[in-house]
C-alpha atoms as a PDB file:
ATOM      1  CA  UNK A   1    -126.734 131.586  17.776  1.00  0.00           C
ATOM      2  CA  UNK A   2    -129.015 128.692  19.414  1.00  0.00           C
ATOM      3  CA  UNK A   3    -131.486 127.025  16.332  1.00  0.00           C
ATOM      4  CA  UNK A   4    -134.823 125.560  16.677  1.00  0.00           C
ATOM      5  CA  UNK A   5    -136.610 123.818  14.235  1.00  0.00           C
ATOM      6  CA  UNK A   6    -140.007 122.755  13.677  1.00  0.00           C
ATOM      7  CA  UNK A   7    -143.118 122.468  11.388  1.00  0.00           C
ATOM      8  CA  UNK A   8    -142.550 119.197  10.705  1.00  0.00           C
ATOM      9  CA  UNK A   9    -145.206 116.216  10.939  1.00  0.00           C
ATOM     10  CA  UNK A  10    -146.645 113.762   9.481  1.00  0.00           C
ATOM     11  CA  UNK A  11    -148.270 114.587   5.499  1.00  0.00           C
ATOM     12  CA  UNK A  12    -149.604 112.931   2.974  1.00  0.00           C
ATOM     13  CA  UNK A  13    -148.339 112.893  -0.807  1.00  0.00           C
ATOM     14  CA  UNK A  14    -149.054 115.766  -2.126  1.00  0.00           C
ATOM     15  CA  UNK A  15    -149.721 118.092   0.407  1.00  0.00           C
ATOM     16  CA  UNK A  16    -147.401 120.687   1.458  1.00  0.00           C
ATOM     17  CA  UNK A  17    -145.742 121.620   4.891  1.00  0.00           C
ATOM     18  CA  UNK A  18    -143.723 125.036   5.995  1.00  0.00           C
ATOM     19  CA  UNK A  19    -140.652 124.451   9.005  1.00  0.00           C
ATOM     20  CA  UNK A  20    -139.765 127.382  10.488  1.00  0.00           C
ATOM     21  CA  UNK A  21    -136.724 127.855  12.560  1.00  0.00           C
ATOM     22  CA  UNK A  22    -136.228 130.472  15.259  1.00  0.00           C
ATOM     23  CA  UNK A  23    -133.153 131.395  16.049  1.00  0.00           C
ATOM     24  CA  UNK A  24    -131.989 133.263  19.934  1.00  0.00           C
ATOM     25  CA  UNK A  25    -128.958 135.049  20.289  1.00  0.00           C
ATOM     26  CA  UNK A  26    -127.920 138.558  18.192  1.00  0.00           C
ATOM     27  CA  UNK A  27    -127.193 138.895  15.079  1.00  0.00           C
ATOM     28  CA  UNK A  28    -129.495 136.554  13.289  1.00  0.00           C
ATOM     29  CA  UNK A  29    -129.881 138.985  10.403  1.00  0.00           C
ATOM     30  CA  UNK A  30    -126.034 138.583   9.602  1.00  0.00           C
ATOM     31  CA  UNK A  31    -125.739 135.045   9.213  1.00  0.00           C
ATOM     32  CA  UNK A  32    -126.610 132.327   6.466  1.00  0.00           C
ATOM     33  CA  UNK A  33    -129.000 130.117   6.962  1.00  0.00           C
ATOM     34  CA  UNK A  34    -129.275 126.744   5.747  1.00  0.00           C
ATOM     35  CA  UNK A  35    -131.757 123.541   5.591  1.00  0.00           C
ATOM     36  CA  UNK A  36    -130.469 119.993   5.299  1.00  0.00           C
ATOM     37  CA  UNK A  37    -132.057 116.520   5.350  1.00  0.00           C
ATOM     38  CA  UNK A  38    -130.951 113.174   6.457  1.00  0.00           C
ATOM     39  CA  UNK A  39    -133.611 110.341   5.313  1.00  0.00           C
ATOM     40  CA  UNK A  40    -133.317 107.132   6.593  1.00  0.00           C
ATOM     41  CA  UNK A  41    -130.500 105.088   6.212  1.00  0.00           C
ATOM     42  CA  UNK A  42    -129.059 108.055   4.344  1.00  0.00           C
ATOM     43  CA  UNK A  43    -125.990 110.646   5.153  1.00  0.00           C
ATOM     44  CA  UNK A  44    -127.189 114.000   5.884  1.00  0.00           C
ATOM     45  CA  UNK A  45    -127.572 116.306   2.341  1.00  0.00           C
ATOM     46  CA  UNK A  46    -127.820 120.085   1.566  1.00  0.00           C
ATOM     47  CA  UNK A  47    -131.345 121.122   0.665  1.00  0.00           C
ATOM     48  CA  UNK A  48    -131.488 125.290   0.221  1.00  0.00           C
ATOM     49  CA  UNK A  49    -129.577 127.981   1.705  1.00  0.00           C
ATOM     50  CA  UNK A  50    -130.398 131.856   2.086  1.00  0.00           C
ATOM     51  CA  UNK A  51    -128.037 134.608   2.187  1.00  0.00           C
ATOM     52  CA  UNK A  52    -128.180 137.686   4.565  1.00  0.00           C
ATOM     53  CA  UNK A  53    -129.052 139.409   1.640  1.00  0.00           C
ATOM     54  CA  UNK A  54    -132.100 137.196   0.216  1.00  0.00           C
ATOM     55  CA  UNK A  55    -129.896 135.524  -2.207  1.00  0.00           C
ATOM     56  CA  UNK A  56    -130.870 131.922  -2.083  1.00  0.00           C
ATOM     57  CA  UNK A  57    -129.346 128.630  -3.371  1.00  0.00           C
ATOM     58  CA  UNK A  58    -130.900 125.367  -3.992  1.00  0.00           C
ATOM     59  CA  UNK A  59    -130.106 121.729  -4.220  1.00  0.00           C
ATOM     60  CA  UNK A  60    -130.686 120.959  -7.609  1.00  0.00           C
ATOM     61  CA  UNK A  61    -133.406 117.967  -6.060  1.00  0.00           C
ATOM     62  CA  UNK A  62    -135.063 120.832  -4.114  1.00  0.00           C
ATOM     63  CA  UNK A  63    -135.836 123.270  -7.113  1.00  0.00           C
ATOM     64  CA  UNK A  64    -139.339 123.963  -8.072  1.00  0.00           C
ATOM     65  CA  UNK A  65    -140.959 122.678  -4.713  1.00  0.00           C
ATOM     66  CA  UNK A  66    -138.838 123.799  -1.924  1.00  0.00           C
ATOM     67  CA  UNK A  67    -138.916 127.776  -1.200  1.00  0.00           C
ATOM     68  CA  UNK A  68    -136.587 129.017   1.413  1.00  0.00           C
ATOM     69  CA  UNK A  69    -137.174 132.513   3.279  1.00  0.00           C
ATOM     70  CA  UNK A  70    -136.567 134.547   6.182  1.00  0.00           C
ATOM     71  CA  UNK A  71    -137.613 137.544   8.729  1.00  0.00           C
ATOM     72  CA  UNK A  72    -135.178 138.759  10.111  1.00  0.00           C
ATOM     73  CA  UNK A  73    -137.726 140.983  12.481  1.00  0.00           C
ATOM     74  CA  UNK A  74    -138.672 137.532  13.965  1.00  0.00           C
ATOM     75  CA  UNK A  75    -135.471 135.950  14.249  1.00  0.00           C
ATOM     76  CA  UNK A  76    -136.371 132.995  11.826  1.00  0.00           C
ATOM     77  CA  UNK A  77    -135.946 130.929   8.642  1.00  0.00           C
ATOM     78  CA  UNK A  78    -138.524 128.994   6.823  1.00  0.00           C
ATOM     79  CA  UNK A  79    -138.236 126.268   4.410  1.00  0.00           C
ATOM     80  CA  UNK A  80    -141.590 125.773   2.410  1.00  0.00           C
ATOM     81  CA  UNK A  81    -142.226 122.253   0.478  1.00  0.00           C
ATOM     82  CA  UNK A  82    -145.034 121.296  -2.160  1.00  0.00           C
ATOM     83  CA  UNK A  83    -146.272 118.627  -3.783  1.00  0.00           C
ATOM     84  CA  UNK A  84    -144.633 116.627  -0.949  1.00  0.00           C
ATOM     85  CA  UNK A  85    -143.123 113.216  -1.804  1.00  0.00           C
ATOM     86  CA  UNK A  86    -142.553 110.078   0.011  1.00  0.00           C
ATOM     87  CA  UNK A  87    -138.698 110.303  -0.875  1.00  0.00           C
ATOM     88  CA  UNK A  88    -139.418 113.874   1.225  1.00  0.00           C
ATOM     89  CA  UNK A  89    -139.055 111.781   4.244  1.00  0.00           C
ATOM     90  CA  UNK A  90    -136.421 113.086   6.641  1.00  0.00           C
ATOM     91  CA  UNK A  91    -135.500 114.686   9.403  1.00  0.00           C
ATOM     92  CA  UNK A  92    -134.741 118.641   8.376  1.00  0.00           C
ATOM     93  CA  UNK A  93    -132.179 120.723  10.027  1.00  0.00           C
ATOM     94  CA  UNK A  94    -131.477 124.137   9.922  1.00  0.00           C
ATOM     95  CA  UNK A  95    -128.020 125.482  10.555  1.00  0.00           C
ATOM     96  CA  UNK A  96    -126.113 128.755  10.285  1.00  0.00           C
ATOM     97  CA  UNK A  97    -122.951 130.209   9.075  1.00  0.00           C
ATOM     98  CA  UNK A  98    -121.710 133.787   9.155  1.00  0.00           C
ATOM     99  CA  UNK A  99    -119.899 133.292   5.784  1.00  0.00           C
ATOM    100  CA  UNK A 100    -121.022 136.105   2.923  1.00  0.00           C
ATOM    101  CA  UNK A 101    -120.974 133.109   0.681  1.00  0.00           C
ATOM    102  CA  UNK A 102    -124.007 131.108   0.205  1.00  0.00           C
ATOM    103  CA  UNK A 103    -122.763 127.280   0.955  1.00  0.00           C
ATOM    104  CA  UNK A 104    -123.971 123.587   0.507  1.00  0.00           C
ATOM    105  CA  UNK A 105    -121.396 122.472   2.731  1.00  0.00           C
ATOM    106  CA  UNK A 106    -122.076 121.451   6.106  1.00  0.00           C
ATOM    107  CA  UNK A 107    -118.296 122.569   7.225  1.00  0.00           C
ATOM    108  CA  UNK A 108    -118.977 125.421   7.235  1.00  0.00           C
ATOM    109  CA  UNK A 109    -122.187 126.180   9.240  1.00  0.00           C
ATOM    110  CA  UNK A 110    -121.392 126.980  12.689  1.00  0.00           C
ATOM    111  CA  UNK A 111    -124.744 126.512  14.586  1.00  0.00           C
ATOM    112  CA  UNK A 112    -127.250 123.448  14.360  1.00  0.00           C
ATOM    113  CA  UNK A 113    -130.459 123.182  15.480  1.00  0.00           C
ATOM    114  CA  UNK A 114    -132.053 119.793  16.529  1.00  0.00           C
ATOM    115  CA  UNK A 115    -134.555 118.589  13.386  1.00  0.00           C
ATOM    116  CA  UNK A 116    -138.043 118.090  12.691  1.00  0.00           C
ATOM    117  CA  UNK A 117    -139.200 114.942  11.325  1.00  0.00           C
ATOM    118  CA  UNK A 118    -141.197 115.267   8.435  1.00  0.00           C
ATOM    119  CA  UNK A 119    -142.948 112.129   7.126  1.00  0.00           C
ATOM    120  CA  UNK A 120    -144.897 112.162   3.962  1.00  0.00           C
ATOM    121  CA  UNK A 121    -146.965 108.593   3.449  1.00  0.00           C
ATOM    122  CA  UNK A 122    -148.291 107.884   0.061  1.00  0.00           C
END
């Protein structure tokens, strides 16, 4: 499966932002789907993850502000994030894994998309 990410931009503290991430090729609705962030100067971390059965998983940093969902009819994950915060900064990837297992390991997603750059300036 091919990944494309995007929604990202530049936001102000506070406000909120939704990146979606469309997905070609068959099967979408059988894999796992995953966001992950790499901020500046940073390594690359696991943000959420959504099962092919709705089950999601969060990084506990992500809980309370980042939602994760999909539609499956439209090929595509979404990663929703409120109350934005400068230390939000980072370019988000989505990724995808055909595991049953919901996973916060990067080993073990199979297809990457490209990131969107979210900024947030305070």
């Amino acid at each position: 499966v091919q990944l494309q990410a995007s929604g990202g931009g530049l936001v102000q503290a506070g406000g909120s932002l939704r990146l979606s991430c469309t997905a070609s090729g068959r099967g979408f609705s059988t894999y796992g789907m995953g966001w992950f962030r790499q901020a500046p100067g940073k390594e690359r971390e696991f943000v959420a993850a959504i099962s092919r059965y709705d089950t999601t998983y969060y990084a506990d940093s992500a809980k309370g502000r980042f939602t994760i969902s999909r539609d499956n009819a439209k090929n595509a994950v979404y990663l929703h994030i409120g109350n934005l915060k400068p230390e939000d900064t980072a370019v988000y990837y989505c990724a995808a894994q055909q595991s049953l297992i919901l996973s916060s390991l990067e080993r073990v997603y199979d297809s990457w998309g490209q990131g969107t750059q979210v900024t947030v300036s305070s």
